[in-house]
Protein backbone atom coordinates (compact mmCIF):
# COMPACT_ATOMS: atom_id res chain seq x y z
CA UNK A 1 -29.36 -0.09 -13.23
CA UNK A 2 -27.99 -1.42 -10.15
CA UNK A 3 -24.29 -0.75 -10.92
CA UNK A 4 -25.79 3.18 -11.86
CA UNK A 5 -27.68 3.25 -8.33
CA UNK A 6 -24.51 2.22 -6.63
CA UNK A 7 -22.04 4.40 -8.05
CA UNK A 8 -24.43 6.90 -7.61
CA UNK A 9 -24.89 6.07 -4.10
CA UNK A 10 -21.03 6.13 -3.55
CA UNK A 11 -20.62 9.72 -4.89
CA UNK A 12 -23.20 10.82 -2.65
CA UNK A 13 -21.14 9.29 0.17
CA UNK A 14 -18.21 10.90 -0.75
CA UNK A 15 -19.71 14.40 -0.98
CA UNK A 16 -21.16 13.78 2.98
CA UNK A 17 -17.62 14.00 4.04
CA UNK A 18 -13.92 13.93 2.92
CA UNK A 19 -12.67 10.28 2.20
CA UNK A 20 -8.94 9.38 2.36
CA UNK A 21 -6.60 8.05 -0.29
CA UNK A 22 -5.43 4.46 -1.07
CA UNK A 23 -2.23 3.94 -1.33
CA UNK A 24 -0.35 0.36 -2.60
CA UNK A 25 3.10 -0.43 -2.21
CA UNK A 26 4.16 -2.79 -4.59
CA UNK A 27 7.12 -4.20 -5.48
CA UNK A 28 8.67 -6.75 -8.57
CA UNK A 29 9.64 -9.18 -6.37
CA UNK A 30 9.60 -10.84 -2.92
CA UNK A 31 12.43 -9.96 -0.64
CA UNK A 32 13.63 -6.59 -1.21
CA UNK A 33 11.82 -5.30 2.62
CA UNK A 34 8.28 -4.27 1.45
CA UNK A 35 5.93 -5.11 4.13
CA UNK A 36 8.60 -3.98 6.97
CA UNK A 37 8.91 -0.48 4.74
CA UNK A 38 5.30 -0.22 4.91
CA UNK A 39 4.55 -0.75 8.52
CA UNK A 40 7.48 2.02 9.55
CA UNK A 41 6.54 3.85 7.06
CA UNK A 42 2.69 4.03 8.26
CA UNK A 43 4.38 4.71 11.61
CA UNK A 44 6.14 7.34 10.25
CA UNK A 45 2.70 8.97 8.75
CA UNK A 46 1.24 8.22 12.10
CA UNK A 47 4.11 10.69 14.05
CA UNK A 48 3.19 12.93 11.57
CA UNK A 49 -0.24 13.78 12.06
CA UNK A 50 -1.77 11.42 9.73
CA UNK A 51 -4.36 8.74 10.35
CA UNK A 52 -3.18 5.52 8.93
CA UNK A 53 -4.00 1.86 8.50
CA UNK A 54 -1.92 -1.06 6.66
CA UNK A 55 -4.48 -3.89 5.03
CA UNK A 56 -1.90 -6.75 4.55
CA UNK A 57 -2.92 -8.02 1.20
CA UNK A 58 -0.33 -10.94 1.07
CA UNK A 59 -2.74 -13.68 0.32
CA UNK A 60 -1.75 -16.70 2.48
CA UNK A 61 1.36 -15.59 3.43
CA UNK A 62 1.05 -12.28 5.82
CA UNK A 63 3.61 -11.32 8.01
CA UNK A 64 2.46 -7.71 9.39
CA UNK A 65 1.35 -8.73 12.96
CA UNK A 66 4.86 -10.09 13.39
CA UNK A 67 6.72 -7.45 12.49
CA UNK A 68 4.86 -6.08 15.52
CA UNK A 69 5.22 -8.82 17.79
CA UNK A 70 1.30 -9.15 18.11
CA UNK A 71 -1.31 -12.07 17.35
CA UNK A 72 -3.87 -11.77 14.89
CA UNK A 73 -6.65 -14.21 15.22
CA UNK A 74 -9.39 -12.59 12.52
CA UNK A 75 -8.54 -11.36 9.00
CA UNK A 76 -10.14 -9.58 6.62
CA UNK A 77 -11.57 -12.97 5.36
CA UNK A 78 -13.25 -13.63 8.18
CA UNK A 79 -14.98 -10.30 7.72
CA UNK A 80 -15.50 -10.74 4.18
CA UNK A 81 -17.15 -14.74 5.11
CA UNK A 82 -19.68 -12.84 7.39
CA UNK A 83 -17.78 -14.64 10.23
CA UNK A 84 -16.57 -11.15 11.87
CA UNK A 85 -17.61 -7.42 11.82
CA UNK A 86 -15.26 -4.89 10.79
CA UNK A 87 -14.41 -3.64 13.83
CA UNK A 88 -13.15 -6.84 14.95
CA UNK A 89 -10.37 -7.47 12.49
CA UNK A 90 -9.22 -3.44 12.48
CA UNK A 91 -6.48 -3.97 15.06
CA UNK A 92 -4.98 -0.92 16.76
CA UNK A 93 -1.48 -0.84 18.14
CA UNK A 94 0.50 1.76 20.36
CA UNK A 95 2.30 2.92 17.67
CA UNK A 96 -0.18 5.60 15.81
CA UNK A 97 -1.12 3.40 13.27
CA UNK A 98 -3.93 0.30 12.70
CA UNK A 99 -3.91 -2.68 10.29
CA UNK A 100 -5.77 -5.69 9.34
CA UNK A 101 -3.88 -8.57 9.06
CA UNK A 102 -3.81 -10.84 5.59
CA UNK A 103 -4.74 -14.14 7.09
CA UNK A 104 -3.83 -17.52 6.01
CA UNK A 105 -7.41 -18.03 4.68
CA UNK A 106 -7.59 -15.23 2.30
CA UNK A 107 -7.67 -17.24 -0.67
CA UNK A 108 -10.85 -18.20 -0.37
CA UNK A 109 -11.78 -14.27 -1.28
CA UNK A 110 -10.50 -15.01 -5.01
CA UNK A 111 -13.68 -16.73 -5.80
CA UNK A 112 -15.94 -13.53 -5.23
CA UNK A 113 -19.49 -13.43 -4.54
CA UNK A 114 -21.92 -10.23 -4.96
CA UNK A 115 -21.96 -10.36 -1.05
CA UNK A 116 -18.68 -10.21 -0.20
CA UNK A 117 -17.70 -7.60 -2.92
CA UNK A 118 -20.47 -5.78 -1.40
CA UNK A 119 -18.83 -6.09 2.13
CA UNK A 120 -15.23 -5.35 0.84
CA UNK A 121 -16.94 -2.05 -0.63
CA UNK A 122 -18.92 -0.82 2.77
CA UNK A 123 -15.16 -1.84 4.55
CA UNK A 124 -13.34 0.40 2.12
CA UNK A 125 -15.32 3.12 2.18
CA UNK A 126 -15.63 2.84 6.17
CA UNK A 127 -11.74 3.06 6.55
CA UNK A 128 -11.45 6.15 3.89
CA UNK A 129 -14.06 8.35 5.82
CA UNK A 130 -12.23 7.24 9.09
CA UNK A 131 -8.54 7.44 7.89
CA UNK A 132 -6.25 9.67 5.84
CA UNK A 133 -4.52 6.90 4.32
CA UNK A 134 -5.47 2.96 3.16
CA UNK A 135 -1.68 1.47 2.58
CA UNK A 136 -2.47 -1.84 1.01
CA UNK A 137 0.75 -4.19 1.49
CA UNK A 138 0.49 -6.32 -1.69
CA UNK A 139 2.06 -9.45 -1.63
CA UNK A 140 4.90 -10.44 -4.36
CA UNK A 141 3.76 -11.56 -7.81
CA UNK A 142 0.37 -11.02 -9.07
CA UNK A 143 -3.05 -12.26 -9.37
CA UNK A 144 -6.54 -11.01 -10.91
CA UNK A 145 -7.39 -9.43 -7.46
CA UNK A 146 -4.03 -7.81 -6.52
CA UNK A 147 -3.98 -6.60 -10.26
CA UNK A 148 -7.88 -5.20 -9.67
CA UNK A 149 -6.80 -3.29 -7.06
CA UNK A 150 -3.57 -1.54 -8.05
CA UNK A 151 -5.64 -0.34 -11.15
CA UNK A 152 -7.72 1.03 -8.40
CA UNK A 153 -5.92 2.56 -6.17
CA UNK A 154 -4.91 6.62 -6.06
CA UNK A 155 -1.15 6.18 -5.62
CA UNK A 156 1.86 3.49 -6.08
CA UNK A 157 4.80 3.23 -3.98
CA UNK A 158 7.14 0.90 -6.36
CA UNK A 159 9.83 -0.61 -3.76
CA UNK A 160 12.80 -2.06 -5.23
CA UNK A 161 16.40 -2.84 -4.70
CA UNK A 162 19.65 -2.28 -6.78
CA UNK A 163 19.98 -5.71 -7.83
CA UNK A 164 19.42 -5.88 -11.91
CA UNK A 165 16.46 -8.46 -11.26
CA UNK A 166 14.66 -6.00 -8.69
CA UNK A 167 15.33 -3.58 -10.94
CA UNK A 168 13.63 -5.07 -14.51
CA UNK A 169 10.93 -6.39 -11.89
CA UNK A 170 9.92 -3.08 -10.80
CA UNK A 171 10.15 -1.63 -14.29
CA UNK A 172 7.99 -4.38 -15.88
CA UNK A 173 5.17 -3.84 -12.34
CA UNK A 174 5.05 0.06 -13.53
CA UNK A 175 4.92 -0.39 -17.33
CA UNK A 176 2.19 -2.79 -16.92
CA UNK A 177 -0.13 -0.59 -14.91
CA UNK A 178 0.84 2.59 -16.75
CA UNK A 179 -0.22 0.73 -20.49
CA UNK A 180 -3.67 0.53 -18.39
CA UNK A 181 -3.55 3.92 -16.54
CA UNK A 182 -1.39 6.69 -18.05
CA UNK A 183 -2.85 8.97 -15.11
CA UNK A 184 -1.67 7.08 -11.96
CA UNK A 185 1.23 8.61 -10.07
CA UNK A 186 3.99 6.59 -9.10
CA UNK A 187 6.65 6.98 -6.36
CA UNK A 188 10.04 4.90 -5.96
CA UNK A 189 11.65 3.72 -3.33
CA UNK A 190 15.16 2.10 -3.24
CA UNK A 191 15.72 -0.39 -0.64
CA UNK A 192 18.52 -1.79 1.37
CA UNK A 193 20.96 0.35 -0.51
CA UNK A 194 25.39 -0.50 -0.20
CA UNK A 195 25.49 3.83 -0.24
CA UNK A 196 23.47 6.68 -1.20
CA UNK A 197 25.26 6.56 -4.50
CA UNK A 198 23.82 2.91 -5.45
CA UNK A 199 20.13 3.96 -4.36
CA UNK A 200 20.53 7.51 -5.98
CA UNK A 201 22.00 5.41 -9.44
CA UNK A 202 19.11 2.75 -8.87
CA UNK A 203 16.48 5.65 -9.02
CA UNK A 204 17.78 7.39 -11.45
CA UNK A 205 17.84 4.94 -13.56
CA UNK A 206 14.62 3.53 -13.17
CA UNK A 207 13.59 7.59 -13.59
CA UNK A 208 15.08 7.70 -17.10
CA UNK A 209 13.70 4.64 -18.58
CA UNK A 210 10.15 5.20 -17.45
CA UNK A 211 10.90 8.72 -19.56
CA UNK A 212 12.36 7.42 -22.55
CA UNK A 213 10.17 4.35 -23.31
CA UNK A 214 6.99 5.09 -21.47
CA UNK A 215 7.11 9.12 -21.63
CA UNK A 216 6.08 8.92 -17.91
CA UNK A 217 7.45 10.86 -14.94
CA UNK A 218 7.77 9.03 -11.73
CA UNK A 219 8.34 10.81 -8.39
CA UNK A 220 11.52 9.38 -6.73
CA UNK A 221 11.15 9.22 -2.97
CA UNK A 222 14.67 8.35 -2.04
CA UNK A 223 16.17 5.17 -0.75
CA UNK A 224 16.64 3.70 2.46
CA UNK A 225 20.53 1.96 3.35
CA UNK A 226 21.03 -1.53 4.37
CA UNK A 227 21.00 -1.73 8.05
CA UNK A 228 21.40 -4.71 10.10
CA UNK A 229 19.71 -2.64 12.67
CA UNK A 230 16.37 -3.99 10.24
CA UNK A 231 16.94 -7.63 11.13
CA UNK A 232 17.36 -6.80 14.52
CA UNK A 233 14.18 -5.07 14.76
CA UNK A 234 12.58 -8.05 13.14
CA UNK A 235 13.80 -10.18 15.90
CA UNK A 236 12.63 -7.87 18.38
CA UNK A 237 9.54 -7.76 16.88
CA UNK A 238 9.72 -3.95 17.21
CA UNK A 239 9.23 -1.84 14.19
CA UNK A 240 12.88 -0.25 13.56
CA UNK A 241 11.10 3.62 13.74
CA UNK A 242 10.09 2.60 17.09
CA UNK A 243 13.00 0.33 19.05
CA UNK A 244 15.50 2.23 16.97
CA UNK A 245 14.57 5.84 16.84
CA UNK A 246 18.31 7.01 16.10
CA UNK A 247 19.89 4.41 13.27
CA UNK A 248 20.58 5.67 9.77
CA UNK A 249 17.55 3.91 8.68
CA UNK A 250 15.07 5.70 10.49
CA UNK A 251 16.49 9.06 9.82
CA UNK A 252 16.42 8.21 5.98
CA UNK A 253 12.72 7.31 6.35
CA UNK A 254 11.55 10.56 8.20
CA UNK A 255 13.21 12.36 4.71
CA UNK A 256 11.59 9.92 2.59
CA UNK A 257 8.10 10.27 4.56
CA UNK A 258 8.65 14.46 4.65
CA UNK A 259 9.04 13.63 0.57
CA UNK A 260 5.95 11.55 -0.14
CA UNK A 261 3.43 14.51 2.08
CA UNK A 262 5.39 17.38 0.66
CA UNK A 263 4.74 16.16 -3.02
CA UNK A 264 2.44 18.37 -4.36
CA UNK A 265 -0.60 15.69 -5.05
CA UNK A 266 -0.44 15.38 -1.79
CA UNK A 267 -1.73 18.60 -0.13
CA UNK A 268 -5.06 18.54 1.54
CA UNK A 269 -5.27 15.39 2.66
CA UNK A 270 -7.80 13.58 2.55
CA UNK A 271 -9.22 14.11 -0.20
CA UNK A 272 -12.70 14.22 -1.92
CA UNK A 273 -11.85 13.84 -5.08
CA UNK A 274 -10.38 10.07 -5.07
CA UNK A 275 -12.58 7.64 -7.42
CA UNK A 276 -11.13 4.55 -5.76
CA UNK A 277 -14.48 2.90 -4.67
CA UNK A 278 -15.69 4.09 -8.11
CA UNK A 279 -13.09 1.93 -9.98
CA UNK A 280 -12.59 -0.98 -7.67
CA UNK A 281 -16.66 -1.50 -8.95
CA UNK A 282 -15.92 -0.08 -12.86
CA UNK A 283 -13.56 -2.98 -12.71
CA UNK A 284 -14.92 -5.82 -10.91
CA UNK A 285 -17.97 -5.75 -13.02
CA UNK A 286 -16.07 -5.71 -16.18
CA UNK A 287 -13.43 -8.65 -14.88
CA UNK A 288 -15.77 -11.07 -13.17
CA UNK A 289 -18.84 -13.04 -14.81
């Protein structure tokens, strides 16, 4: 009765007002530029008119506040411990965009408790009715929580690079969750490309063989070229979009973020129809006893 009474409780909170979407970027494996694409990206959403903020989901091992050269005392753990209110781990920057930082501590949040799923749940549904867009930074590899939320989530942006590992990694991510969810929309990103050529051939490929095997059309975003202006930027601790307005980077991000809002799913944002709170429950109270 009490899982009834809650969903039921969540739908009425969604018709009271328009929530946002959730949105994870994922990729196969570490090192191919996720959580930098993420945070410029999120900036890019931000210069667009869209309310945005990054939850850095890289258990143990989150790197978000450097990217922008800031501190981040309190994590979502802390929150989800009882130790902090929300409001005190959403961190705003100057940049048109907010995140909550992953936190060295995190791991604690893989053995759940009723309380703090309850708390993760009021947090979640706090940041869709006060943003357009949740972009979850998942860390590399998974576990039975980063797995629990990507089946959750509205949208996937798969990030990989040219490189034949990246390439079978990102495949194998996709395949997994589309066995499990035939309905959830994908979009791919290629990374750190030599020339447009190699990410064009990267995505193309990847296209194909999500076709052919899977029967499953995947929306292809573009790519983004190796630049050492990137590992300058990280240096600078200075998000690329923002010390670095004219490189070739940040001009091939502005197309790829024009891409990802002109895609037709994603017209009238935010949206009232996402289920995400609905299957982030469905799930945890099948997966955890």
């Amino acid at each position: 009765m009490r899982d009834q009474a809650e969903t039921l409780r969540i739908k009425i909170m969604q018709a009271e007002g328009q929530l946002g979407k959730a949105v994870a970027v994922v990729s196969g494996k570490g090192g191919v530029g996720k959580s930098n694409f993420t945070m410029n990206f999120a900036i890019m959403l931000g210069s667009q008119g869209k309310k945005v903020v990054v939850v850095d989901m890289d258990i143990g091992m989150g790197n978000i506040h450097i990217l922008l050269g800031e501190s981040a005392p309190d994590s979502l753990s802390d929150y989800l411990k009882g130790e902090k209110e929300l409001s005190d781990v959403l961190l705003h920057t100057s940049y048109d965009v907010d995140y909550i930082a992953g936190g060295s501590g995190m791991n604690t949040v893989l053995e759940w408790t009723p309380v703090m799923f309850e708390k993760l749940i009021e947090a979640f549904h706090a940041l869709l009715k006060q943003y357009d867009y949740i972009l979850f930074d998942m860390g590399a590899g998974a576990t039975n929580w980063s797995l629990d939320l990507l089946m959750s989530v509205d949208d996937i942006i798969v990030i990989t690079t040219a490189e034949p590992t990246s390439i079978t990694d990102a495949y194998s991510m996709m395949k997994y969750i589309h066995l499990r969810d035939a309905e959830k929309q994908f979009y791919l990103l290629c990374n750190r490309a030599l020339s447009q050529q190699e990410g064009e051939e990267t995505t193309s490929r990847l296209k194909l063989v999500m076709q052919r095997f899977l029967e499953k059309d995947i929306y292809v975003l573009g790519s983004l070229p190796e630049d050492v202006i990137v590992r300058q930027a990280v240096r600078e601790q200075t998000p690329f979009s923002i010390g670095h307005r004219n490189a070739a980077i940040t001009k091939a991000l502005k197309i790829v973020v024009l891409r990802f809002l002109d895609e037709p799913n994603q017209e009238d944002i935010p949206k009232v129809k996402t289920n995400f709170l609905n299957k982030l429950r469905s799930i945890f109270s099948k997966g955890r006893d």
